[in-house]
C-alpha atoms as a PDB file:
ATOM      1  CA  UNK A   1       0.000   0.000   0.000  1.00  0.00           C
ATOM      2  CA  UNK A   2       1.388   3.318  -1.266  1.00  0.00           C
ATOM      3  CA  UNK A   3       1.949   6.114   1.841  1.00  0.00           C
ATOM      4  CA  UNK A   4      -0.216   8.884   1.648  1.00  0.00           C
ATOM      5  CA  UNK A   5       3.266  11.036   1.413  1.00  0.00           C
ATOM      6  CA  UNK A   6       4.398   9.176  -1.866  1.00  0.00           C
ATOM      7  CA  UNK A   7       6.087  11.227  -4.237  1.00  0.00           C
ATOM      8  CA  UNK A   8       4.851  11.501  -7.704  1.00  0.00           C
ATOM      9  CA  UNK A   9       4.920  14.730  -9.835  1.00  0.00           C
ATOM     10  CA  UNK A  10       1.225  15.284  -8.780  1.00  0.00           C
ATOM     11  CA  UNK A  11       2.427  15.335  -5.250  1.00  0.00           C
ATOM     12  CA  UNK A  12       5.713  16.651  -5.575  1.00  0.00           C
ATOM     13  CA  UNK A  13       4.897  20.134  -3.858  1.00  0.00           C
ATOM     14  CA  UNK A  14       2.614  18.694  -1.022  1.00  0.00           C
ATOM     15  CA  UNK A  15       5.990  16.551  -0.229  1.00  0.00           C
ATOM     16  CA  UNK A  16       8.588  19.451  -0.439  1.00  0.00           C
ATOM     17  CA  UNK A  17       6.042  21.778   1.424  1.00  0.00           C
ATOM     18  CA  UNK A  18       5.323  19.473   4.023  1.00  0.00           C
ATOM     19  CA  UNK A  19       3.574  15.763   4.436  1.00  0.00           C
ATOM     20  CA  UNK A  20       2.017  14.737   7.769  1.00  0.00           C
ATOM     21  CA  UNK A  21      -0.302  12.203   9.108  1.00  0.00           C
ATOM     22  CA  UNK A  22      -3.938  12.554  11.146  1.00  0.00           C
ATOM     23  CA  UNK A  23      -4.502  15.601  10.050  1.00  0.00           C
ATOM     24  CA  UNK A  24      -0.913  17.484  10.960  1.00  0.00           C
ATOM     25  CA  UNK A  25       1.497  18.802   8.427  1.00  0.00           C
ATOM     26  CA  UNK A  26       4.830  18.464   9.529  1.00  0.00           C
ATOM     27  CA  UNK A  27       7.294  21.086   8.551  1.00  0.00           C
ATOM     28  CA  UNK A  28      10.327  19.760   5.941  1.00  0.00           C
ATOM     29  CA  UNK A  29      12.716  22.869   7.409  1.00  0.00           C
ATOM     30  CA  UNK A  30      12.606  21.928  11.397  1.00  0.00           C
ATOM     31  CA  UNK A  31      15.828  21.693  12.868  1.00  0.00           C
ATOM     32  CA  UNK A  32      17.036  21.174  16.369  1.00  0.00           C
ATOM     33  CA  UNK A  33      16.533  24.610  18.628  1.00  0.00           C
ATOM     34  CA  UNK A  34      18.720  23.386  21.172  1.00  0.00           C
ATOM     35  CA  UNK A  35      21.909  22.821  19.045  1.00  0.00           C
ATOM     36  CA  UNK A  36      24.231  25.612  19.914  1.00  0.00           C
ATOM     37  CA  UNK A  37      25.129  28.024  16.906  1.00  0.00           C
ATOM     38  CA  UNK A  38      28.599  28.089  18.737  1.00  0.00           C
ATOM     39  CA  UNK A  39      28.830  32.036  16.997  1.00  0.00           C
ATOM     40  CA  UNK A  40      32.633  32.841  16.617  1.00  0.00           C
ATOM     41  CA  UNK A  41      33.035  36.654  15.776  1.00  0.00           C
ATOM     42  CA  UNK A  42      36.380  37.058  14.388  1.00  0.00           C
ATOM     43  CA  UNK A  43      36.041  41.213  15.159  1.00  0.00           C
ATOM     44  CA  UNK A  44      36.019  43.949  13.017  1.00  0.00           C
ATOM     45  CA  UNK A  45      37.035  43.808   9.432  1.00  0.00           C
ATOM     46  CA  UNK A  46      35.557  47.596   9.167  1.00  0.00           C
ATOM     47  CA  UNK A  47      34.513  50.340  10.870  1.00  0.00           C
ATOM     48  CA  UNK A  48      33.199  53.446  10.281  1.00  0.00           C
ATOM     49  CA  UNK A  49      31.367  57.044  12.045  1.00  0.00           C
ATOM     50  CA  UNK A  50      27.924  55.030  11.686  1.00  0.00           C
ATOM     51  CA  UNK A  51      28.651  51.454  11.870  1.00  0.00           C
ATOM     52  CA  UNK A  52      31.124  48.356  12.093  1.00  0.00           C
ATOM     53  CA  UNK A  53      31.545  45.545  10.239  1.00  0.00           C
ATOM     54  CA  UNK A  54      31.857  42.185  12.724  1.00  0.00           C
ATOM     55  CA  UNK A  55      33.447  38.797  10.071  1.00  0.00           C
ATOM     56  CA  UNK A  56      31.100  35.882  11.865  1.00  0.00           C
ATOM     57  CA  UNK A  57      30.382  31.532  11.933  1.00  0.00           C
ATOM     58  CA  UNK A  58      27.876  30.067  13.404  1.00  0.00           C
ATOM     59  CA  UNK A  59      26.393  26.327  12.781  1.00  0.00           C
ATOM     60  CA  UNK A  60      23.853  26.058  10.817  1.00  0.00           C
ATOM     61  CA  UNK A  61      23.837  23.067   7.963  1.00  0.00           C
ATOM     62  CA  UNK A  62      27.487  23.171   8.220  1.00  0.00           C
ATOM     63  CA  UNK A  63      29.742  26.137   9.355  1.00  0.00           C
ATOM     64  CA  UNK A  64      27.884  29.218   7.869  1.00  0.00           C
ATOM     65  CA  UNK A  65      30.262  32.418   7.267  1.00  0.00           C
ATOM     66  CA  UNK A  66      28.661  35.933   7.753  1.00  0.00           C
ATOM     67  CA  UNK A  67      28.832  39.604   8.343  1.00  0.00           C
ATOM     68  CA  UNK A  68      27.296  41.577  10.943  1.00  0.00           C
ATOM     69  CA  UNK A  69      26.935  45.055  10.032  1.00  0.00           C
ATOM     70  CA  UNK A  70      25.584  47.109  13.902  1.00  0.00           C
ATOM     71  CA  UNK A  71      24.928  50.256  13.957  1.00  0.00           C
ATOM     72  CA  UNK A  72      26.684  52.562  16.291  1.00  0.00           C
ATOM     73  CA  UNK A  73      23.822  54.367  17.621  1.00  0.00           C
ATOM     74  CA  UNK A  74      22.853  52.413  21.164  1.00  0.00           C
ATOM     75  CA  UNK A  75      19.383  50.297  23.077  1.00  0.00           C
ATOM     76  CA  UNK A  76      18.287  47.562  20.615  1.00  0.00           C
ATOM     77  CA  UNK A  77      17.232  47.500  16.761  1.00  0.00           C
ATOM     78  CA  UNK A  78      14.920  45.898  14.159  1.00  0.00           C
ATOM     79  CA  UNK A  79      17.374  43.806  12.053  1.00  0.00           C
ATOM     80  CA  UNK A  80      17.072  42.334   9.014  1.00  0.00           C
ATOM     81  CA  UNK A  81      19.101  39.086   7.271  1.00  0.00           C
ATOM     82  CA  UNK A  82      19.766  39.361   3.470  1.00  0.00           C
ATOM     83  CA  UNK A  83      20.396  36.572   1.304  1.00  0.00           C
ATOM     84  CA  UNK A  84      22.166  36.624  -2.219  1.00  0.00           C
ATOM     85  CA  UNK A  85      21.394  34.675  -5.171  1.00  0.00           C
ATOM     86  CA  UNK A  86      22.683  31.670  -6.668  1.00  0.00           C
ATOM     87  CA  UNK A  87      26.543  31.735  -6.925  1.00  0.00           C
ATOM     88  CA  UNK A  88      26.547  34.693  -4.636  1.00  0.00           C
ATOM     89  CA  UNK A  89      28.403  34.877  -1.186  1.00  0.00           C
ATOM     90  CA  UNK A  90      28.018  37.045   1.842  1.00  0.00           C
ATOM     91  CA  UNK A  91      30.309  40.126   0.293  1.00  0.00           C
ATOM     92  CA  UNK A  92      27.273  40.572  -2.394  1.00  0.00           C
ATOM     93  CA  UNK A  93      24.357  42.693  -0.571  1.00  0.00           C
ATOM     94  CA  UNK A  94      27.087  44.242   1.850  1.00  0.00           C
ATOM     95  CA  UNK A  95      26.027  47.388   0.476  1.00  0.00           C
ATOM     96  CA  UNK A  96      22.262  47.442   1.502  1.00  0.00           C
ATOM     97  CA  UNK A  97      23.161  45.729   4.826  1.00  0.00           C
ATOM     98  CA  UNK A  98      25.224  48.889   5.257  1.00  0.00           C
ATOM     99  CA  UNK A  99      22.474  51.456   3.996  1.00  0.00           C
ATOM    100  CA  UNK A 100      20.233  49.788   6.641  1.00  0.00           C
ATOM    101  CA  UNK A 101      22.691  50.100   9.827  1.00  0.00           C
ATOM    102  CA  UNK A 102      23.091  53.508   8.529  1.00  0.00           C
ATOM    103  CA  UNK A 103      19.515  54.009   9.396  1.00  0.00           C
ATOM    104  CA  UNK A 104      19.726  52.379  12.269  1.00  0.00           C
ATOM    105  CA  UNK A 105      19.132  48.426  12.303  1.00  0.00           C
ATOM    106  CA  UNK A 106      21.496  45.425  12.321  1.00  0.00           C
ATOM    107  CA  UNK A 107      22.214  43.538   9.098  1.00  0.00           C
ATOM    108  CA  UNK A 108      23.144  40.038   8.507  1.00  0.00           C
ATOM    109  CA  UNK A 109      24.321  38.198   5.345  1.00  0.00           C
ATOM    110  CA  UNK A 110      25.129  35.306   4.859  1.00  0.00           C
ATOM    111  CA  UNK A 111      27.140  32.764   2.309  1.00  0.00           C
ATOM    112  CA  UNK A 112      25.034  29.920   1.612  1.00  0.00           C
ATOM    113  CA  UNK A 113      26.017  26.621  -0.283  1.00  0.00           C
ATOM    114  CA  UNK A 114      26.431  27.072  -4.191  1.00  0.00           C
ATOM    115  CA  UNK A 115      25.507  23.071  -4.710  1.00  0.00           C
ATOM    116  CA  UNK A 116      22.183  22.329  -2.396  1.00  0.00           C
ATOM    117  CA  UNK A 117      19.881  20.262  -4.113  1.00  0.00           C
ATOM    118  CA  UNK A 118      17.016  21.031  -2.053  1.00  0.00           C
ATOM    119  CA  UNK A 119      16.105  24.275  -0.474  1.00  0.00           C
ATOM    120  CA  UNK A 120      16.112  22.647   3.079  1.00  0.00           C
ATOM    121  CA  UNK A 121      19.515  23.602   3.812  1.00  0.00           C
ATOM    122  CA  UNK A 122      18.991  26.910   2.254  1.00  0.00           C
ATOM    123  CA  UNK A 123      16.213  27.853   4.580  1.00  0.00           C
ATOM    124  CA  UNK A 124      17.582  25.996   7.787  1.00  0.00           C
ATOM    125  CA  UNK A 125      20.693  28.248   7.558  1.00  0.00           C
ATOM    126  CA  UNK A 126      18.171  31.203   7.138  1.00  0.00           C
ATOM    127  CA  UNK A 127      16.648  30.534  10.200  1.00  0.00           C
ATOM    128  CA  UNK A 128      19.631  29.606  12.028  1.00  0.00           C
ATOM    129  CA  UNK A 129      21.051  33.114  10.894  1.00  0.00           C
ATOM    130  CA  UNK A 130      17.923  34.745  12.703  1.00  0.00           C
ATOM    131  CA  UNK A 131      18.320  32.246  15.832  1.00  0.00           C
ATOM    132  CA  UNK A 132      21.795  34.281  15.690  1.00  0.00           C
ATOM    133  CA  UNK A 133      20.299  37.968  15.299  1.00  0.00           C
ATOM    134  CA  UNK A 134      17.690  37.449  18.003  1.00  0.00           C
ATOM    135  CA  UNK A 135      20.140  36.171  20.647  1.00  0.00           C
ATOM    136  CA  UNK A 136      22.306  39.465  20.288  1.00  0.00           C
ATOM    137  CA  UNK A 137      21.949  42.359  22.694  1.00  0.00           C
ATOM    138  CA  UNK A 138      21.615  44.628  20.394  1.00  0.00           C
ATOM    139  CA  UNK A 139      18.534  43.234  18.538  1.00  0.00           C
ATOM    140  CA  UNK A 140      14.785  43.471  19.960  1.00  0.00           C
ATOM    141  CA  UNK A 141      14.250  39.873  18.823  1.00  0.00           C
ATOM    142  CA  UNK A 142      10.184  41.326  18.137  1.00  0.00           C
ATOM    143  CA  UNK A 143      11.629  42.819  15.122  1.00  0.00           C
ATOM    144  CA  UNK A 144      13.414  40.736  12.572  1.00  0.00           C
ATOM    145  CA  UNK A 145      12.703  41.091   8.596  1.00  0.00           C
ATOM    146  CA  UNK A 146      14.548  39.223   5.849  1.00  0.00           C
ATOM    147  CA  UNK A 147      15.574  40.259   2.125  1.00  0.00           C
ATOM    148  CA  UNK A 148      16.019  37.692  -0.599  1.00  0.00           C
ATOM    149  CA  UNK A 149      17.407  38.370  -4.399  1.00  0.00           C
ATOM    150  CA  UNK A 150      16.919  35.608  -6.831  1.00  0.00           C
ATOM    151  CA  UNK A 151      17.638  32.224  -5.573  1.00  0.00           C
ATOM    152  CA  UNK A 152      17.331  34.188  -1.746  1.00  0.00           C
ATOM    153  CA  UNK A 153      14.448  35.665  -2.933  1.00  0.00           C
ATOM    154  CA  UNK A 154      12.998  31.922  -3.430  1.00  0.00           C
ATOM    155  CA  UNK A 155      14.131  31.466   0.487  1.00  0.00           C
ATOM    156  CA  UNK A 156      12.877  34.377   1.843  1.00  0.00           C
ATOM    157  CA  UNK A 157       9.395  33.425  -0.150  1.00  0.00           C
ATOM    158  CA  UNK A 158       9.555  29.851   1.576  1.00  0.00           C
ATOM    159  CA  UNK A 159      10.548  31.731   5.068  1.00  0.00           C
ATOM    160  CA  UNK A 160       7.135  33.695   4.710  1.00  0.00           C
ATOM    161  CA  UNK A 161       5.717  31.129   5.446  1.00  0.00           C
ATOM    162  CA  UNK A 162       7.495  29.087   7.763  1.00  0.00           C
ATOM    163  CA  UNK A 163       8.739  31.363  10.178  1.00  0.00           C
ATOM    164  CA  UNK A 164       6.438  33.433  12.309  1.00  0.00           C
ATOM    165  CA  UNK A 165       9.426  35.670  13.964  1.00  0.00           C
ATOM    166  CA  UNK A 166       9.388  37.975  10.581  1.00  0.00           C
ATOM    167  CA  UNK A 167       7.656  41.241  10.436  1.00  0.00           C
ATOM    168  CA  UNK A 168       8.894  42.200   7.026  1.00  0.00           C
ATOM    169  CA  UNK A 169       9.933  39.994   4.154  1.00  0.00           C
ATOM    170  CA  UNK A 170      11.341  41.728   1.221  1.00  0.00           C
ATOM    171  CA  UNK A 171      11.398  39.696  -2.434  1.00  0.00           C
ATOM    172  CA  UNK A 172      13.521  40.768  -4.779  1.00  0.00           C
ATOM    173  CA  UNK A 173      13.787  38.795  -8.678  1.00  0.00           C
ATOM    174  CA  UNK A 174      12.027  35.897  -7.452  1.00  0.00           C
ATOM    175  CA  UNK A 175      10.968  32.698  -9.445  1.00  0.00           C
ATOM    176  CA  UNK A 176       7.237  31.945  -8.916  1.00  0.00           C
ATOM    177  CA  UNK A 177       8.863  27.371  -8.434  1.00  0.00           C
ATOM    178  CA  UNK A 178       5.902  25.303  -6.835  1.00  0.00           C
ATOM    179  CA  UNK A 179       7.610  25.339  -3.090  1.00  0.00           C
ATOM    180  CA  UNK A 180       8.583  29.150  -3.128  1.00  0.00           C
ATOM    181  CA  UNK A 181       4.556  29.535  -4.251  1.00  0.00           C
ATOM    182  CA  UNK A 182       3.054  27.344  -1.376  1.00  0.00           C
ATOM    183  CA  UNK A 183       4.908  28.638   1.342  1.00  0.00           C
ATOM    184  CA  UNK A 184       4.586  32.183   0.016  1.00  0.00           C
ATOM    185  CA  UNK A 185       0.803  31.695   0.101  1.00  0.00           C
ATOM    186  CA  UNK A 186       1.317  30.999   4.119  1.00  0.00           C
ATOM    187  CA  UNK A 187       2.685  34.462   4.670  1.00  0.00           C
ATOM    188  CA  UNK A 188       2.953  35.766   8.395  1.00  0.00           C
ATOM    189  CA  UNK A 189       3.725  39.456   7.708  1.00  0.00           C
ATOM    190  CA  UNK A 190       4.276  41.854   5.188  1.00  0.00           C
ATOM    191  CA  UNK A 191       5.657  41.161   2.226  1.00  0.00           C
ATOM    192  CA  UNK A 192       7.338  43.615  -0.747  1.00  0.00           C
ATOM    193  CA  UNK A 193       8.201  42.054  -4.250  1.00  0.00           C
ATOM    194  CA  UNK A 194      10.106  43.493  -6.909  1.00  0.00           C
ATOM    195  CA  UNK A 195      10.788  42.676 -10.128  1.00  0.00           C
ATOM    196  CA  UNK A 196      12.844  43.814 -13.511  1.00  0.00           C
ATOM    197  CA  UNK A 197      10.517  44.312 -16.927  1.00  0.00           C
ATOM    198  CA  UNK A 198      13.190  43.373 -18.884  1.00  0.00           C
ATOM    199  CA  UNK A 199      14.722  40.242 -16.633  1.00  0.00           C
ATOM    200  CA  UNK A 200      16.273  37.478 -18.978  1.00  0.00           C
ATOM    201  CA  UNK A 201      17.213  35.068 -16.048  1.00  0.00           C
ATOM    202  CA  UNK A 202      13.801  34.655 -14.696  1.00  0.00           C
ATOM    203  CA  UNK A 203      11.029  34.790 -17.379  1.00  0.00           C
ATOM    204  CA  UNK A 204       7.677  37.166 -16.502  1.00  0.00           C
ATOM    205  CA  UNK A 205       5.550  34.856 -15.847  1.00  0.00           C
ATOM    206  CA  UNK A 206       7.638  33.230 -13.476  1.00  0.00           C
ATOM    207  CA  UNK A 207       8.079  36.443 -11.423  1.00  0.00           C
ATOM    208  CA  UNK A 208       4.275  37.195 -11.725  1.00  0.00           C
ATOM    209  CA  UNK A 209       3.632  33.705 -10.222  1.00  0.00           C
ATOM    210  CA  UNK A 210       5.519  34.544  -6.976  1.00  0.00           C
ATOM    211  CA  UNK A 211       3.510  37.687  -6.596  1.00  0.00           C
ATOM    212  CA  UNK A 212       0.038  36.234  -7.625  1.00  0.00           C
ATOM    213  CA  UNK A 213       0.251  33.809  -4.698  1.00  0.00           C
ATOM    214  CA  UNK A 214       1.293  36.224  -2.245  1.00  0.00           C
ATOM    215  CA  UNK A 215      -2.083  36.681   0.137  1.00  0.00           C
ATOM    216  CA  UNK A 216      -3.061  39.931   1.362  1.00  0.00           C
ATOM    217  CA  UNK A 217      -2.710  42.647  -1.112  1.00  0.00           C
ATOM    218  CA  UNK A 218       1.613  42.592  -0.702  1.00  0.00           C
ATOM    219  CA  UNK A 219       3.215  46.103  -2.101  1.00  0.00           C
ATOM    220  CA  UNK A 220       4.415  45.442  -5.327  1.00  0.00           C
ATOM    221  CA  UNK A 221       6.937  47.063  -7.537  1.00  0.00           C
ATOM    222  CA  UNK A 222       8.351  46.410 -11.445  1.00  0.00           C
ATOM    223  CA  UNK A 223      11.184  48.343 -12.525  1.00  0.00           C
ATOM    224  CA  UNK A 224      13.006  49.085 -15.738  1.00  0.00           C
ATOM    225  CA  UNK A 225      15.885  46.876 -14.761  1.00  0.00           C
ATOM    226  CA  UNK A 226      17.020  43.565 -15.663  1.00  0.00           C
ATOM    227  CA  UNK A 227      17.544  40.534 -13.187  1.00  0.00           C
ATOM    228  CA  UNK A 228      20.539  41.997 -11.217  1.00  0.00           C
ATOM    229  CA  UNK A 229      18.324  45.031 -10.228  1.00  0.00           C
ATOM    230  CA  UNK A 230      18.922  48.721 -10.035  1.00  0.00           C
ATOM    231  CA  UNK A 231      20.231  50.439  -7.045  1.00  0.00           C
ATOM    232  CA  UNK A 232      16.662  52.222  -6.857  1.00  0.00           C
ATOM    233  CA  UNK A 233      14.726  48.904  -6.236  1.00  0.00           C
ATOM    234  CA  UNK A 234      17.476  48.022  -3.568  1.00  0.00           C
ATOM    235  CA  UNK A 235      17.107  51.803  -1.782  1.00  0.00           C
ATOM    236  CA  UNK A 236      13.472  51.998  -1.841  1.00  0.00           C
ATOM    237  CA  UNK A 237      13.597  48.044  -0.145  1.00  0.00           C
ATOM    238  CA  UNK A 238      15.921  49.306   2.640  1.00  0.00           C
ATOM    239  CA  UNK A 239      13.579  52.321   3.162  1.00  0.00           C
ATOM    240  CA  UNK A 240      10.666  50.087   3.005  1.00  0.00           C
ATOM    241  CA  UNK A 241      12.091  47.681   5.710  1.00  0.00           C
ATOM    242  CA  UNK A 242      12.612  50.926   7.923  1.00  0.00           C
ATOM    243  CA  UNK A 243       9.803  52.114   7.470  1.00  0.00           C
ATOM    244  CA  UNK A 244       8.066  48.213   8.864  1.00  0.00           C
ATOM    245  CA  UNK A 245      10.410  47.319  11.265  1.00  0.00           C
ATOM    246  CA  UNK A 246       9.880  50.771  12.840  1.00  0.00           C
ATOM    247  CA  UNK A 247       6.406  50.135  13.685  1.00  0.00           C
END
């Protein structure tokens, strides 16, 4: 007798997003709370008038390199974790992490793996990563967003919907894929997508899939840019998550 979580290509998404029995849906990106992150913050690779730079590991699926950008104004701040695309590293949205400590919240990026096959270790590092931002004193652990481009858009889509902690989820070139669309459809908080009219990595209809199955009328923004962006769309995302994570 086949198991009600079999996976065939009619199923495929129910398995990905999830597969319980009597009546529970289980969640494919748990991982164990009380492993320790063991954070190691190698100090300051820069520093400037309104923030430093802090080089960081912690354990997440494997040993997870990052940058904490803190702001040098003190009490505790809204942070936010950004998450490049695929073939990206932790050195590639350094620049809007640093426009939002600027302003006044922490930033986080990360490097995540170049070769995962699923997006479980993807998202487990995510959420490790914000494990890692609330636990610092300088973070009100009440206010944590998250800001994905391409393949970290895809995360951020599936973190929607999976983890409750986020007040602000920011989407940026995302492909509409059948687990990034479920989970996206689960959304907890706000949500802003954006997307390039003339994107030749991601095809339109893919990108309009992503925002079609995002629930509650999310802010929504197309720009005259093609898949990489345009340093507008990133600016008016860091203002945006100011302007949530202030509230």
């Amino acid at each position: 007798m086949r198991s009600a979580c079999s996976c065939s290509a009619a199923v495929l998404v129910l398995v990905l997003a999830g597969c319980g029995g009597h009546g529970r849906t289980a969640d494919p990106f748990s991982y164990d709370h009380s492993r320790p992150l063991a954070v190691s913050d190698a100090g300051v690779a820069l520093s400037g008038p309104k923030m430093t730079v802090h080089v960081l590991t912690y354990t997440g699926v494997g040993r997870i390199r990052a940058f904490l950008v803190l702001p040098r104004t003190r009490g505790r701040h809204a942070a936010v974790l950004l998450l490049h695309g695929s073939g990206g590293t932790r050195e590639d949205l350094l620049l809007p992490a640093a426009e939002l400590a600027a302003r006044g919240l922490v930033a986080m990026t990360i490097s995540q793996p170049n070769d995962a096959q699923t997006f479980r270790p993807l998202v487990v590092n995510a959420r490790r990563a914000l494990d890692v931002l609330a636990a610092r004193p300088e973070v009100d652990a009440k206010r944590l967003g998250v800001v994905g481009f391409s393949l970290g858009a895809q995360t951020a889509a599936i973190l929607a919907g999976d983890d409750s902690r986020l007040k602000a989820i920011g989407i940026i070139s995302g492909r509409g894929g059948p687990v990034p669309v479920f989970w996206i459809g689960k959304a907890h908080a706000p949500l802003f997508l954006q997307a390039g009219t003339k994107d030749a990595v991601v095809p339109r209809a893919q990108l309009k899939a992503l925002i079609a199955a995002a629930p509650d009328h999310p802010r929504v923004r197309w720009y005259a840019a093609d898949h990489g962006m345009s340093r507008r769309a990133f600016d008016d995302q860091v203002a945006w998550q100011v302007q949530e994570l202030a509230r």
